[in-house]
Protein backbone atom coordinates (compact mmCIF):
# COMPACT_ATOMS: atom_id res chain seq x y z
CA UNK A 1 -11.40 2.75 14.00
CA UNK A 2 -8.83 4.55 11.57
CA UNK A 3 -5.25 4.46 11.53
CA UNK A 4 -2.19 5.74 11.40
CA UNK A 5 0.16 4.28 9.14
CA UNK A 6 3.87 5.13 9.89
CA UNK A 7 6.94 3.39 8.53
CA UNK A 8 10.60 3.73 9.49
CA UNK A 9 13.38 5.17 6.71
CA UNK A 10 16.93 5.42 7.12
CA UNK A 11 17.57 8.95 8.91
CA UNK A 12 14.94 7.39 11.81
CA UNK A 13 18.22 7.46 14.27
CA UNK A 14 18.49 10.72 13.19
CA UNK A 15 15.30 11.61 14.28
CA UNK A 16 15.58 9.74 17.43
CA UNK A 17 18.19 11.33 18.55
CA UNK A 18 16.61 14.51 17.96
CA UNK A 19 13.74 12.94 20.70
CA UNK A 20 11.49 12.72 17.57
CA UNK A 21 9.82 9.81 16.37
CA UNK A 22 11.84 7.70 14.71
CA UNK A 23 8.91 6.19 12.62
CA UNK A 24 7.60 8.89 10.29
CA UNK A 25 4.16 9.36 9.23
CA UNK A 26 2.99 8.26 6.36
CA UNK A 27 -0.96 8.08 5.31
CA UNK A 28 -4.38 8.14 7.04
CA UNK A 29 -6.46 5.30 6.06
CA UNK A 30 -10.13 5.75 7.15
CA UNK A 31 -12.52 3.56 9.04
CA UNK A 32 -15.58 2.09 6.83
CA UNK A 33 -17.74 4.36 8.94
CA UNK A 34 -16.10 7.23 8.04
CA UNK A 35 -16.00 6.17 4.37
CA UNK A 36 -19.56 4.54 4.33
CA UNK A 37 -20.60 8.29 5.37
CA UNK A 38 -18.20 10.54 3.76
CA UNK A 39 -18.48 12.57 6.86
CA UNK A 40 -14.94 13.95 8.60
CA UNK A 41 -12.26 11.97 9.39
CA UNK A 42 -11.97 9.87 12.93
CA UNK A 43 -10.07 12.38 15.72
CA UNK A 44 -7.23 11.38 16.31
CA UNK A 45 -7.37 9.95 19.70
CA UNK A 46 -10.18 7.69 17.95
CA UNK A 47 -7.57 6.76 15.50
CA UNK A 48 -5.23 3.72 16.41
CA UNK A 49 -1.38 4.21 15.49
CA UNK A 50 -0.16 0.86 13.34
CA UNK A 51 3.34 -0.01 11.50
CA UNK A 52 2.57 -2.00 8.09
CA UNK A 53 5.95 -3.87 7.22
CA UNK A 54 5.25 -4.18 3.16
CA UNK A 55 5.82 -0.03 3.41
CA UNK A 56 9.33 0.06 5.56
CA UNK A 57 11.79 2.05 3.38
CA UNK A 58 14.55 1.64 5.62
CA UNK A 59 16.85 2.32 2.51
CA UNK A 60 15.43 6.49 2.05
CA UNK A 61 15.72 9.09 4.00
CA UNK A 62 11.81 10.38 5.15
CA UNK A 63 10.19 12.94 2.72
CA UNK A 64 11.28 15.63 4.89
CA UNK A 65 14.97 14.82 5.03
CA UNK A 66 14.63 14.33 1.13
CA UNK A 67 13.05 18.14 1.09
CA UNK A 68 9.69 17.16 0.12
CA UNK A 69 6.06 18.33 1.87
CA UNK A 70 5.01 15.01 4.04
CA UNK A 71 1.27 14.03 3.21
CA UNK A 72 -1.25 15.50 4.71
CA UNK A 73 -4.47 13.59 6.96
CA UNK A 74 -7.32 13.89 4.24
């Protein structure tokens, strides 16, 4: 199964309070199916959503608050 990889920044109350998400997307990492066949991505309701600690950046704002284009799901 892929995932979703989200992390939480700084303005995530922001967000929150907003009725967003407070954890902000970050990357799409692909299933060794998906890679073994270099075929299209897993759907998204095949893809499980998961928080990796090591890439918290609670002390930055998310790259939209900071004005920059979030990454996109290859």
């Amino acid at each position: 199964m892929c995932e979703d990889v989200v992390a939480r920044f700084r303005c995530s109350p922001t967000h929150e309070e907003h009725g967003e998400d407070p954890l902000r997307f970050k990357h799409h990492v692909q299933c060794p199916p998906v890679v073994a066949s270099r075929g299209p991505t897993c759907p998204s309701t095949q893809r499980e959503r998961v928080h990796i600690l090591q890439e918290d950046e609670d002390d930055k704002d998310c790259p939209e608050c900071r004005g920059e284009t979030p990454p996109e799901t290859p």
